[in-house]
C-alpha atoms as a PDB file:
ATOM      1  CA  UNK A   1    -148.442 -37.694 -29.488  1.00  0.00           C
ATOM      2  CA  UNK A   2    -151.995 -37.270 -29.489  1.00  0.00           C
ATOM      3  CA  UNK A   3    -153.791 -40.029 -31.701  1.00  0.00           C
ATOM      4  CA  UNK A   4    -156.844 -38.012 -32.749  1.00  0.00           C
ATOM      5  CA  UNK A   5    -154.539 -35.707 -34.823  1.00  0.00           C
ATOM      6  CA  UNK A   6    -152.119 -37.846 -36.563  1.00  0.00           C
ATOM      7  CA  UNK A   7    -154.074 -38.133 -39.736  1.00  0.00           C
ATOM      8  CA  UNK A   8    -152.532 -37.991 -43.653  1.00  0.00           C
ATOM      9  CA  UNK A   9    -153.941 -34.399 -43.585  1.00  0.00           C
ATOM     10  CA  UNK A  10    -152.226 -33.077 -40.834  1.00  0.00           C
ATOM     11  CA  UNK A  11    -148.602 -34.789 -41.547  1.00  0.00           C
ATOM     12  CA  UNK A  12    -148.558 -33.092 -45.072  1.00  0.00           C
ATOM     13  CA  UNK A  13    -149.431 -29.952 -43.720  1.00  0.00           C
ATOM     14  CA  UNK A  14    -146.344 -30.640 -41.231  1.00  0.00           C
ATOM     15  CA  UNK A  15    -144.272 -31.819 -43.731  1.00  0.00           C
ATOM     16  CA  UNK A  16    -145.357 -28.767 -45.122  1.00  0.00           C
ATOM     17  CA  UNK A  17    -143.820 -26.388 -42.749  1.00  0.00           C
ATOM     18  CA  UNK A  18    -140.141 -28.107 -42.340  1.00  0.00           C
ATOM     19  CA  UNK A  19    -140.388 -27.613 -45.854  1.00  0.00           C
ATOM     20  CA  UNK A  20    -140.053 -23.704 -44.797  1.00  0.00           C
ATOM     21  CA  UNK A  21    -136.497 -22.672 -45.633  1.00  0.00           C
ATOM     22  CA  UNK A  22    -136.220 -19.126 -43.738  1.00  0.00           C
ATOM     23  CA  UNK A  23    -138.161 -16.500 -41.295  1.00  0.00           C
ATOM     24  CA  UNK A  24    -139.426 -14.977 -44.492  1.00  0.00           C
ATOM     25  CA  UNK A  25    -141.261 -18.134 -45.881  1.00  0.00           C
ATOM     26  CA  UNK A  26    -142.652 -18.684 -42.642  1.00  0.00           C
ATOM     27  CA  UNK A  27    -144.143 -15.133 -42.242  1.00  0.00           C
ATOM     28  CA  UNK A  28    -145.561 -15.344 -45.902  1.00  0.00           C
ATOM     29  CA  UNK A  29    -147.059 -19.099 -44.958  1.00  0.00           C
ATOM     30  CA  UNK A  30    -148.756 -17.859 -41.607  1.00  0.00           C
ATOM     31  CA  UNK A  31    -149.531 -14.872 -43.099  1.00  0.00           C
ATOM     32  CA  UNK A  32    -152.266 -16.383 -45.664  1.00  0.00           C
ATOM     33  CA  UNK A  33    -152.789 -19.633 -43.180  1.00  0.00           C
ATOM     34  CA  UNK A  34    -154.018 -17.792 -40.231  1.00  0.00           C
ATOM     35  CA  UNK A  35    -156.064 -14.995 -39.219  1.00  0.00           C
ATOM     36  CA  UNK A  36    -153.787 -12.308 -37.443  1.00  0.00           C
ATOM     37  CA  UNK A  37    -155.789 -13.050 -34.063  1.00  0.00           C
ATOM     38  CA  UNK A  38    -154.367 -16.390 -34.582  1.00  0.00           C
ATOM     39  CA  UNK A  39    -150.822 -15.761 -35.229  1.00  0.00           C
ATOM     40  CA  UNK A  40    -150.505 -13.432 -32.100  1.00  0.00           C
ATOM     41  CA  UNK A  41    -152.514 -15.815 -29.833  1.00  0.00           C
ATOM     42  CA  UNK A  42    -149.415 -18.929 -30.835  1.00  0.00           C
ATOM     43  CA  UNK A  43    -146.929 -16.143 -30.606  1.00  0.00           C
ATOM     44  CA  UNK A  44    -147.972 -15.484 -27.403  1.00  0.00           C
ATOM     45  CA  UNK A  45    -148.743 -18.975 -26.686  1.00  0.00           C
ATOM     46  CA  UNK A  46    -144.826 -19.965 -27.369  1.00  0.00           C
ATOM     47  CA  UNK A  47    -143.607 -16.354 -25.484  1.00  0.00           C
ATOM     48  CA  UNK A  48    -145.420 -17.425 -22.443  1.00  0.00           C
ATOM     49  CA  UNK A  49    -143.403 -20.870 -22.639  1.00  0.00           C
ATOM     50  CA  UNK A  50    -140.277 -19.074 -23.165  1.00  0.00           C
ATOM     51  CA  UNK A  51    -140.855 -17.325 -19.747  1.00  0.00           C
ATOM     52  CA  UNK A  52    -141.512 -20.238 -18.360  1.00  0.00           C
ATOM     53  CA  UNK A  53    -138.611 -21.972 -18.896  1.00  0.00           C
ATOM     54  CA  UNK A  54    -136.443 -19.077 -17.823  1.00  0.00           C
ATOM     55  CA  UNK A  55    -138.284 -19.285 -14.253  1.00  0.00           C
ATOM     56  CA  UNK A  56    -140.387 -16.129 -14.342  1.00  0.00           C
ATOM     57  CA  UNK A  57    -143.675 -16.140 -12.182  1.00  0.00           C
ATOM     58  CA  UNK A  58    -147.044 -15.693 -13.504  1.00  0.00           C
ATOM     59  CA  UNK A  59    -147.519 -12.327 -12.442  1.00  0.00           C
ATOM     60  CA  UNK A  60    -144.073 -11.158 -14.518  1.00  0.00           C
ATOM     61  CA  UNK A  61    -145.295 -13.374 -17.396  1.00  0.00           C
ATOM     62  CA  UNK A  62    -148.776 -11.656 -17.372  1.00  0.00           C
ATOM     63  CA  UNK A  63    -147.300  -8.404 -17.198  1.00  0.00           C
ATOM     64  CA  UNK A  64    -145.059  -8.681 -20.198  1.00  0.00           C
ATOM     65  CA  UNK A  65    -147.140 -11.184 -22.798  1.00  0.00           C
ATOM     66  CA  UNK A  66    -150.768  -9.710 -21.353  1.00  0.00           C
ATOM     67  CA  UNK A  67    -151.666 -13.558 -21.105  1.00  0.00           C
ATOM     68  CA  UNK A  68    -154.384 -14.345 -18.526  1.00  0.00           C
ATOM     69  CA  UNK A  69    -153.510 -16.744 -15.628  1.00  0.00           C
ATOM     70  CA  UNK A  70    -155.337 -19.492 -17.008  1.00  0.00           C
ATOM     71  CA  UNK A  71    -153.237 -19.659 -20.864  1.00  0.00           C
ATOM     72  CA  UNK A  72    -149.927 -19.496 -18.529  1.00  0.00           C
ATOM     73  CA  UNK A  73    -151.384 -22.276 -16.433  1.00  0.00           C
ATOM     74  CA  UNK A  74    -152.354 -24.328 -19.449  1.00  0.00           C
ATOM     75  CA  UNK A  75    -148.771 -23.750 -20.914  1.00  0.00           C
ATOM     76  CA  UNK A  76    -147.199 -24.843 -17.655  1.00  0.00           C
ATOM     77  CA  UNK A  77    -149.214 -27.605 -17.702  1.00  0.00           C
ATOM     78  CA  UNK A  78    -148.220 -28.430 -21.363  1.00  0.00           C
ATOM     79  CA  UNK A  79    -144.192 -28.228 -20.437  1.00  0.00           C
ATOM     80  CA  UNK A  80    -144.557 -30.194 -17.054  1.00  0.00           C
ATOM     81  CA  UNK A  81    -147.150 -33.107 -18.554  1.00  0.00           C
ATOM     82  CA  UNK A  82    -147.509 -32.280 -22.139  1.00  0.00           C
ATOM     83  CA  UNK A  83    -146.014 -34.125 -25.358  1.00  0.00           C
ATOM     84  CA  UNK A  84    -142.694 -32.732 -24.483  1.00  0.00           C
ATOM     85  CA  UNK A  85    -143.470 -30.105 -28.324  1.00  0.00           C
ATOM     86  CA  UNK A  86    -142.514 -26.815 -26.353  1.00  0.00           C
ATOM     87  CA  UNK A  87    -139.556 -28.576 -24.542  1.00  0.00           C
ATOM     88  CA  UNK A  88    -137.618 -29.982 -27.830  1.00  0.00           C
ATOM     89  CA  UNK A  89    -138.168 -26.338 -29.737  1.00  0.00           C
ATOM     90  CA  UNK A  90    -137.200 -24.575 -26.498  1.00  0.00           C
ATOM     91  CA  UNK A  91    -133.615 -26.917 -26.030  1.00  0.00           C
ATOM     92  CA  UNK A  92    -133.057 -25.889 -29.772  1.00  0.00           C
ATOM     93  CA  UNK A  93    -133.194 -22.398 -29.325  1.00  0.00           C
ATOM     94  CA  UNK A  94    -131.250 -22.630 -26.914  1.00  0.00           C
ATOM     95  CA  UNK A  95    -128.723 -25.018 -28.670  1.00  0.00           C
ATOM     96  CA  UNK A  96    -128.882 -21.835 -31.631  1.00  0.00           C
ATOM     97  CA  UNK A  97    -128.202 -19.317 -29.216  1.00  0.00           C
ATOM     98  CA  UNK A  98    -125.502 -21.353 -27.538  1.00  0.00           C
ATOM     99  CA  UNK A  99    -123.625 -21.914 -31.424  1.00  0.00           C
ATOM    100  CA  UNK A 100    -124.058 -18.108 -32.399  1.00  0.00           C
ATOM    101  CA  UNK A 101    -122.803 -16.651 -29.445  1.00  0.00           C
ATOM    102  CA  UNK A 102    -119.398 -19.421 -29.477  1.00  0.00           C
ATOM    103  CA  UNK A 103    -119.236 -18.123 -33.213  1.00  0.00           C
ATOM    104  CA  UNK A 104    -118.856 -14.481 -32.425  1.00  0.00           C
ATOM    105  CA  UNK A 105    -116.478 -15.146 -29.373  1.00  0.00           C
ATOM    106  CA  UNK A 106    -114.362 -17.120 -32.408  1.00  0.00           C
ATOM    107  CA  UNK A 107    -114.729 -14.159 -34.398  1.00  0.00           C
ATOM    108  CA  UNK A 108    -113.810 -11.926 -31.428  1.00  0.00           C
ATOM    109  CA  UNK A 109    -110.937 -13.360 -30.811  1.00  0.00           C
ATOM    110  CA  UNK A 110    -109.683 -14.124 -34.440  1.00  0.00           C
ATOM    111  CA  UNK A 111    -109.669 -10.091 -34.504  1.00  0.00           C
ATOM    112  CA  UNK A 112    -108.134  -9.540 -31.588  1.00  0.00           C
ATOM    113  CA  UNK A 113    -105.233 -12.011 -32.966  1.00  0.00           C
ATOM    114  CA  UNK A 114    -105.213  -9.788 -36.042  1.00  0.00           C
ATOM    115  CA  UNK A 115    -105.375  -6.275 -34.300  1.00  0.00           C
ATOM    116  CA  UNK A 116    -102.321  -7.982 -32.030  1.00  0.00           C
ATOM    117  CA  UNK A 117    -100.585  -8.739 -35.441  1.00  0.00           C
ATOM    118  CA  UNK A 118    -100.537  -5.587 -36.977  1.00  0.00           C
ATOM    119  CA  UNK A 119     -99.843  -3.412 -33.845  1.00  0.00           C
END
């Protein structure tokens, strides 16, 4: 973690955030927090990471986000040096993704049992 930010400020406004309970929250928090400039630059900020991690060159990653060369270098530079921030939210989505897609193959396959039952 980088020293010059931890601060009483900035872990309130942290604490602030897990304090989020849904998508909806967080859009209506960001909304009045930052300017729209801002929001799209960390969307595209945390896209660019995404297609990083799945092993897409810079050229495919500047063609889909529109981010220059030198934000996709910085981000690779963040995932392969950095404070490890993009690598715990990135194994979490995944970890989500991983849990909802198990739940709907249990749901699958609880109807099929059913459909099996009644035919």
């Amino acid at each position: 973690m980088n020293g010059k930010l931890k601060n009483e400020n900035t872990d309130r406004f942290f604490r602030a955030i897990l304090g989020l309970e849904n998508v909806d929250e967080c859009y209506d928090f960001f909304e009045d927090l930052c300017t729209v400039s801002e929001l799209q630059a960390m969307t595209q900020r945390f896209h660019v990471a995404r297609l990083l991690d799945e092993g897409k060159t810079y050229l495919e990653i500047s063609a889909e986000t529109g981010a220059s060369t030198a934000t996709i270098s910085r981000i690779n530079k963040c995932l392969e040096y950095g404070s490890d921030g993009y690598r715990t939210v990135l194994s979490r989505l995944h970890e989500l993704a991983d849990e909802s897609a198990s739940e709907q193959t249990e749901r699958e396959n609880t109807e099929d049992a059913d459909d099996s039952r009644l035919s």
